[in-house]
N, C-alpha and C. Protein backbone atom coordinates (compact mmCIF):
# COMPACT_ATOMS: atom_id res chain seq x y z
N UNK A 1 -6.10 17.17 25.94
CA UNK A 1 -4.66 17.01 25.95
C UNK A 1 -4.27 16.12 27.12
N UNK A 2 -3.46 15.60 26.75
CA UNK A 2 -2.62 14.46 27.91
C UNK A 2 -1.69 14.83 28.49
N UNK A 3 -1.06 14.34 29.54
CA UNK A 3 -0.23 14.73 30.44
C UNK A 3 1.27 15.47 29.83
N UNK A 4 1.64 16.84 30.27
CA UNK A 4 2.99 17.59 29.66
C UNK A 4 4.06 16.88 30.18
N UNK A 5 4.84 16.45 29.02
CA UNK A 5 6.20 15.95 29.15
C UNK A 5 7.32 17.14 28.74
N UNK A 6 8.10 16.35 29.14
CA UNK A 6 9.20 17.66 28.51
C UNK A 6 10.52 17.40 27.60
N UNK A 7 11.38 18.20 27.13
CA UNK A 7 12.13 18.19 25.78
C UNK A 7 12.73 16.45 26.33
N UNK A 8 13.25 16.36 27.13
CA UNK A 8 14.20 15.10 27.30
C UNK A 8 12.69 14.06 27.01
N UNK A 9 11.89 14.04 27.33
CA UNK A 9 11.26 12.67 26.84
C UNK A 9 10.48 12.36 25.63
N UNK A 10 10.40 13.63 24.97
CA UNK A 10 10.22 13.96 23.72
C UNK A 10 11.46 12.84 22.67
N UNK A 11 12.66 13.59 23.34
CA UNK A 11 14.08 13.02 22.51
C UNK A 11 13.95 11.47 22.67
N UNK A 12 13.20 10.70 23.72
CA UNK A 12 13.56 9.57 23.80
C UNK A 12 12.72 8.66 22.70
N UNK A 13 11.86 8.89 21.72
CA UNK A 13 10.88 8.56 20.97
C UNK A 13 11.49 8.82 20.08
N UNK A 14 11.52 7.30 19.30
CA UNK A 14 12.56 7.27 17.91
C UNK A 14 11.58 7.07 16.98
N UNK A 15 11.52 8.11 16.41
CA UNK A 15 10.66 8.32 15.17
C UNK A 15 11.26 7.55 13.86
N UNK A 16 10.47 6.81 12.89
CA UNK A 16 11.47 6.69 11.80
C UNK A 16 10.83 6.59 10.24
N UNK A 17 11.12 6.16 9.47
CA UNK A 17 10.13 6.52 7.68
C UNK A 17 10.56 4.70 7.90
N UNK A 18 9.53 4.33 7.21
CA UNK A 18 9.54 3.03 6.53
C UNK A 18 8.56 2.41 5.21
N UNK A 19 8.82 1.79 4.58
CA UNK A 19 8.29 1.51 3.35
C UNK A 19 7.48 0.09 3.83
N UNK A 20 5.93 0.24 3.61
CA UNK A 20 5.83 -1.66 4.01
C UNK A 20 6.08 -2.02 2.49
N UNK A 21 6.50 -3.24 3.19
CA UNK A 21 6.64 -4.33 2.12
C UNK A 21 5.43 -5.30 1.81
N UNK A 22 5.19 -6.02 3.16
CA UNK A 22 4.08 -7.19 2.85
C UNK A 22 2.70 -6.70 3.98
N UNK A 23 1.55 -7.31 3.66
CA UNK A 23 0.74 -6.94 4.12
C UNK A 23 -0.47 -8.26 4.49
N UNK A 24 -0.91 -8.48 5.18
CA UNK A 24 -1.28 -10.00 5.49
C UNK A 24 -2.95 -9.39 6.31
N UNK A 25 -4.15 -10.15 6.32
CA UNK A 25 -4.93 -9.80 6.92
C UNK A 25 -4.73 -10.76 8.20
N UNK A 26 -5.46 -10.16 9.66
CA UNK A 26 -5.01 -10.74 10.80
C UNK A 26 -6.26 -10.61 11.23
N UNK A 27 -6.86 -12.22 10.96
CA UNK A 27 -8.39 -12.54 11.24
C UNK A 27 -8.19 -12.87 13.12
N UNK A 28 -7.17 -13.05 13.88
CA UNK A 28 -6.93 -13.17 15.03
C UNK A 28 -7.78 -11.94 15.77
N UNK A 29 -6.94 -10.77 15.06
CA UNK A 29 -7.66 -9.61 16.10
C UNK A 29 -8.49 -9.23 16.44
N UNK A 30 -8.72 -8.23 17.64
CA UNK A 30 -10.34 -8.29 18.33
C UNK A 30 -10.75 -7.27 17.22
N UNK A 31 -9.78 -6.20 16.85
CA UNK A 31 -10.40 -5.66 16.25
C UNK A 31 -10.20 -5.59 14.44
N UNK A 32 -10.57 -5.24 13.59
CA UNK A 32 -10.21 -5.51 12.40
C UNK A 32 -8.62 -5.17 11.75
N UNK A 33 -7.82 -5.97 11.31
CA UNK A 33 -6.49 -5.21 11.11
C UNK A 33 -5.41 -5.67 10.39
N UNK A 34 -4.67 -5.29 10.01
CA UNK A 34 -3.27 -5.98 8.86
C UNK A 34 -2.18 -6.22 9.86
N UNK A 35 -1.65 -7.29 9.69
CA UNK A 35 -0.54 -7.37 10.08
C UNK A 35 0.80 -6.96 9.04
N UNK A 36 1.65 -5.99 8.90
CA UNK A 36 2.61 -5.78 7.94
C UNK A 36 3.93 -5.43 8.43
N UNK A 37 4.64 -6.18 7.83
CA UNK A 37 6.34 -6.26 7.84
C UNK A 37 6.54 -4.82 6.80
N UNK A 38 7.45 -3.98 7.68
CA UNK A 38 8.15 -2.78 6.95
C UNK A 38 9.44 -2.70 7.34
N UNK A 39 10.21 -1.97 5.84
CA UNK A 39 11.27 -2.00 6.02
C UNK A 39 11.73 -0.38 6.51
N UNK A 40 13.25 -0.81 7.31
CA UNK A 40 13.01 0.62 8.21
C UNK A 40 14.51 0.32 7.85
N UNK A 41 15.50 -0.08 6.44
CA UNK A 41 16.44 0.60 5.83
C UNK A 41 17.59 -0.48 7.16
N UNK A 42 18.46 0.44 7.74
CA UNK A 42 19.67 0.17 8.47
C UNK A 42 19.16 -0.62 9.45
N UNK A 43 17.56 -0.27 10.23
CA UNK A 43 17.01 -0.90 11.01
C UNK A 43 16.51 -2.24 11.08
N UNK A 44 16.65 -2.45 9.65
CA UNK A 44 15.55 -3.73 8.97
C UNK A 44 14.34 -4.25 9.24
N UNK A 45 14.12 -5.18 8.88
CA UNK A 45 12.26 -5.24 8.22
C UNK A 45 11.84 -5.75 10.12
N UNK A 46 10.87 -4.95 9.93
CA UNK A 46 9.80 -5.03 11.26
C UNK A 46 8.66 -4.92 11.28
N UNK A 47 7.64 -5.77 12.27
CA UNK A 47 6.67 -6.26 12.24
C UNK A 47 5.64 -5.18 12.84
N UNK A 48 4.29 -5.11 12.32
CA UNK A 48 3.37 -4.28 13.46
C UNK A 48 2.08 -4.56 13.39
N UNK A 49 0.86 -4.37 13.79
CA UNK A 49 -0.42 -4.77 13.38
C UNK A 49 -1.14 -3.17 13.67
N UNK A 50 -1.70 -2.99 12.57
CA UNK A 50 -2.32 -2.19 12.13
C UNK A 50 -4.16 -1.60 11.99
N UNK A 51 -4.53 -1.29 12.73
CA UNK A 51 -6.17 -1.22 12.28
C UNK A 51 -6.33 -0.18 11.60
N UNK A 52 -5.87 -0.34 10.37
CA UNK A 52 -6.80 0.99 9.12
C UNK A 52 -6.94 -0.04 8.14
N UNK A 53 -8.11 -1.08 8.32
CA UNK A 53 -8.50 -1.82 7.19
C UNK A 53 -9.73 -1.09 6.89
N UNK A 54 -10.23 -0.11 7.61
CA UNK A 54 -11.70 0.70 6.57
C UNK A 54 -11.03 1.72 5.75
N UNK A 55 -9.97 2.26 5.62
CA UNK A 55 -9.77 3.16 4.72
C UNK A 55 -8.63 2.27 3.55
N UNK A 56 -8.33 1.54 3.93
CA UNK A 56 -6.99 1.30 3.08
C UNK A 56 -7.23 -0.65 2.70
N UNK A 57 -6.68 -0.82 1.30
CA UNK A 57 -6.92 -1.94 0.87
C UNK A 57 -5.55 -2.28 1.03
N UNK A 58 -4.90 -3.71 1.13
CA UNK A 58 -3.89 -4.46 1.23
C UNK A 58 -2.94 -3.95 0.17
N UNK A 59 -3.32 -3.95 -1.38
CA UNK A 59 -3.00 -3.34 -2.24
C UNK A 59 -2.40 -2.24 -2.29
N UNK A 60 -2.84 -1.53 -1.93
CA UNK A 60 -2.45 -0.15 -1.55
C UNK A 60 -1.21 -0.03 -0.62
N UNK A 61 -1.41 -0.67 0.47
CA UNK A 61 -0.38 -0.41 0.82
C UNK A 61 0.94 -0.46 0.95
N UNK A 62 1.05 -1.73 -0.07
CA UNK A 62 2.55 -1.74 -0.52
C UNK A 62 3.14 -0.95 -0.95
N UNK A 63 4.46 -0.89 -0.54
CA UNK A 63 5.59 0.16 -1.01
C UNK A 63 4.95 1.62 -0.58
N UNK A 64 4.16 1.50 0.67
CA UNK A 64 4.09 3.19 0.97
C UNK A 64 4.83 3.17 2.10
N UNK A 65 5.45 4.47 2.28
CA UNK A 65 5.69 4.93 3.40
C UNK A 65 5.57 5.72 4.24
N UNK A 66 5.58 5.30 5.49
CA UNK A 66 4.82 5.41 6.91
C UNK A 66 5.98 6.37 7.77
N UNK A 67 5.17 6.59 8.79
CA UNK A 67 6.36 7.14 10.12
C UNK A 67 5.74 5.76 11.44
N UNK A 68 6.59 5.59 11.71
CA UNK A 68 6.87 4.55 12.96
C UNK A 68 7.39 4.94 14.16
N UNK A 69 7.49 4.55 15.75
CA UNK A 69 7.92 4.61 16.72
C UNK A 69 8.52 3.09 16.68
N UNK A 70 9.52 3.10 16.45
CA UNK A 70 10.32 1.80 16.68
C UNK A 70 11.23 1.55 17.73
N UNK A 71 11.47 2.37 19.13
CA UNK A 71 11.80 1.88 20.44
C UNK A 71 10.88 1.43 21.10
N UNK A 72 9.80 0.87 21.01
CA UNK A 72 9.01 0.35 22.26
C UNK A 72 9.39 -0.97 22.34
N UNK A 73 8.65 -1.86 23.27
CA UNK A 73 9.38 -2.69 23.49
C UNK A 73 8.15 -3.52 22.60
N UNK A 74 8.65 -5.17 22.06
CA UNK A 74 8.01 -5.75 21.49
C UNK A 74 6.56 -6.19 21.72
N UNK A 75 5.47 -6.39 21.32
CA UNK A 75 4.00 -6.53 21.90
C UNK A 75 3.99 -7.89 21.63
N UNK A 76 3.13 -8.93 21.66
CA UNK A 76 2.31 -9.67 21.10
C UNK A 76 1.06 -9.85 21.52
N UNK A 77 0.20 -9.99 20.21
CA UNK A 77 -0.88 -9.28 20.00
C UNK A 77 -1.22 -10.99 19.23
N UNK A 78 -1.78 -11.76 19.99
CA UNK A 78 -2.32 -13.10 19.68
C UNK A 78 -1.15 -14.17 19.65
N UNK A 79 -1.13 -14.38 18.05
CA UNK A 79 -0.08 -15.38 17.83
C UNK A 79 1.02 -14.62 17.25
N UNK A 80 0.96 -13.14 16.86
CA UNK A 80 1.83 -12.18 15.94
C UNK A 80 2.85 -11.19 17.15
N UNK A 81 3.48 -11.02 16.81
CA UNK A 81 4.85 -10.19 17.77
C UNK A 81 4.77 -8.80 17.12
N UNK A 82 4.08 -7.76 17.57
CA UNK A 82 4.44 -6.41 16.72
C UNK A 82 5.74 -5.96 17.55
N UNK A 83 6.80 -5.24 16.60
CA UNK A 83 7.98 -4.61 16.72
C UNK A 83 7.99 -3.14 17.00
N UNK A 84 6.73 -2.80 16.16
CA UNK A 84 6.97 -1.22 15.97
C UNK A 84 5.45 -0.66 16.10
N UNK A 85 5.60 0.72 15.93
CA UNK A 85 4.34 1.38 16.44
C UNK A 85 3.70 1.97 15.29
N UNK A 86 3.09 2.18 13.97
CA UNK A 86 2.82 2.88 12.92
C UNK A 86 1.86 4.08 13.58
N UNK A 87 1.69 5.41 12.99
CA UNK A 87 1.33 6.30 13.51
C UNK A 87 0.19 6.83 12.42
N UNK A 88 -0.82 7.50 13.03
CA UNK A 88 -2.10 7.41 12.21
C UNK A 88 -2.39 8.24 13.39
N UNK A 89 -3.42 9.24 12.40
CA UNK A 89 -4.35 10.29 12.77
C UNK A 89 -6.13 9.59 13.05
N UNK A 90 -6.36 9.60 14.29
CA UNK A 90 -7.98 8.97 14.33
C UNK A 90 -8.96 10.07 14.10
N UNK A 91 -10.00 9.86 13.22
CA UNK A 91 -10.82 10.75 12.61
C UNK A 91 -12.07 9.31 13.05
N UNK A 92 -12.73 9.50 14.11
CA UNK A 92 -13.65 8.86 14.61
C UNK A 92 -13.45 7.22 14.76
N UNK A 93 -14.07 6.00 13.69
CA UNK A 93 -13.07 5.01 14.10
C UNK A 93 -12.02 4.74 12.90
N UNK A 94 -11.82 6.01 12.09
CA UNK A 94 -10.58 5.52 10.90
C UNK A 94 -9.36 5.97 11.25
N UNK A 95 -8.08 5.30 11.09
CA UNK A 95 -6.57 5.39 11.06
C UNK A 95 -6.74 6.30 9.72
N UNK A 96 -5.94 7.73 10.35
CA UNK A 96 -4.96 7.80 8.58
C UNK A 96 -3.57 7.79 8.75
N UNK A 97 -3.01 7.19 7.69
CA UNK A 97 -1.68 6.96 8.33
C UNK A 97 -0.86 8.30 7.76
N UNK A 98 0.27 8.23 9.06
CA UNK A 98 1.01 9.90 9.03
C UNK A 98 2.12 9.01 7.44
N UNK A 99 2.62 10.00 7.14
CA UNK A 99 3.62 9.34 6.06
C UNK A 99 4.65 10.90 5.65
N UNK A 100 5.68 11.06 5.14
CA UNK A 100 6.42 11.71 4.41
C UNK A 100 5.53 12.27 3.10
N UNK A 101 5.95 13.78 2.87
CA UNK A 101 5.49 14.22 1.78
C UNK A 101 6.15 13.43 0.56
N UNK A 102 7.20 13.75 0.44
CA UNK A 102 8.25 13.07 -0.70
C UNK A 102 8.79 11.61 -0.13
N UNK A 103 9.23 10.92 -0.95
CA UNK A 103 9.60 9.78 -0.32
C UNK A 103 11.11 9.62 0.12
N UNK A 104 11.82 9.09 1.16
CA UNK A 104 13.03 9.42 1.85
C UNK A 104 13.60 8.16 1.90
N UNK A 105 14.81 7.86 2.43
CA UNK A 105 15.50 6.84 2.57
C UNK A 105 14.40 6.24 3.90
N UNK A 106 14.45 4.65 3.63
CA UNK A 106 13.89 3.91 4.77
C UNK A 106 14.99 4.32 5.87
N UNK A 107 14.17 4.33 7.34
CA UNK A 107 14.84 4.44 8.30
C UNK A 107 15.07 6.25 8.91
N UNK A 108 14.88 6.85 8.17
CA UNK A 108 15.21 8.30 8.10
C UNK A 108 14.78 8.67 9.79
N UNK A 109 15.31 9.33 10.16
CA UNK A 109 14.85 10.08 11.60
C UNK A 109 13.70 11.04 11.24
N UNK A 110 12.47 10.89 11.95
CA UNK A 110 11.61 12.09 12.10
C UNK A 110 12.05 12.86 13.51
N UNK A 111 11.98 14.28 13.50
CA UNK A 111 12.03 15.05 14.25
C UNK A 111 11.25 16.18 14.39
């Protein structure tokens, strides 16, 4: 476990649902990974780079939806600008990505 924070910095982490839209492979990165634009509804479409190319095909991942941290501040990560943070469970070196049981309005608050 990592360092205890408490309720106020918990609140400051804006959780949110988003649907990707497009999905692009990003032969740039050190490590293997998608670059994909998702839409996050009121928030609109935002950028992130992703490493779960061993479990998940490009295909696939359209039109699913994800949970995101979308207050951080912008990265760039080569020649690509990620916006947002996609959230994934590591099970040795695979991403699984966290997502909504049912599917929700893009943008939705996780809490």
């Amino acid at each position: 476990m990592t360092e205890t924070i408490n309720f106020e910095d918990f609140t400051k982490v804006d959780l949110r649902v988003g649907t990707i839209v497009e999905v692009h492979d990003f032969p740039e990165a050190r490590n293997p990974a998608y670059q994909l634009k998702i839409d996050f509804g009121s928030l609109g479409i935002k950028t992130s780079s992703a490493q779960i190319t061993t479990l998940y095909k490009k295909e696939e991942l359209i039109n699913r939806q994800i949970v995101a941290v979308v207050n951080f501040p912008k990265k760039q990560i080569g020649k690509f600008m990620s916006e947002c943070l996609v959230l994934g469970a590591v099970d040795g070196k695979d991403v699984i990505l966290l997502h909504p049981e049912a599917n929700v309005l893009n943008g939705s608050v996780v809490s």
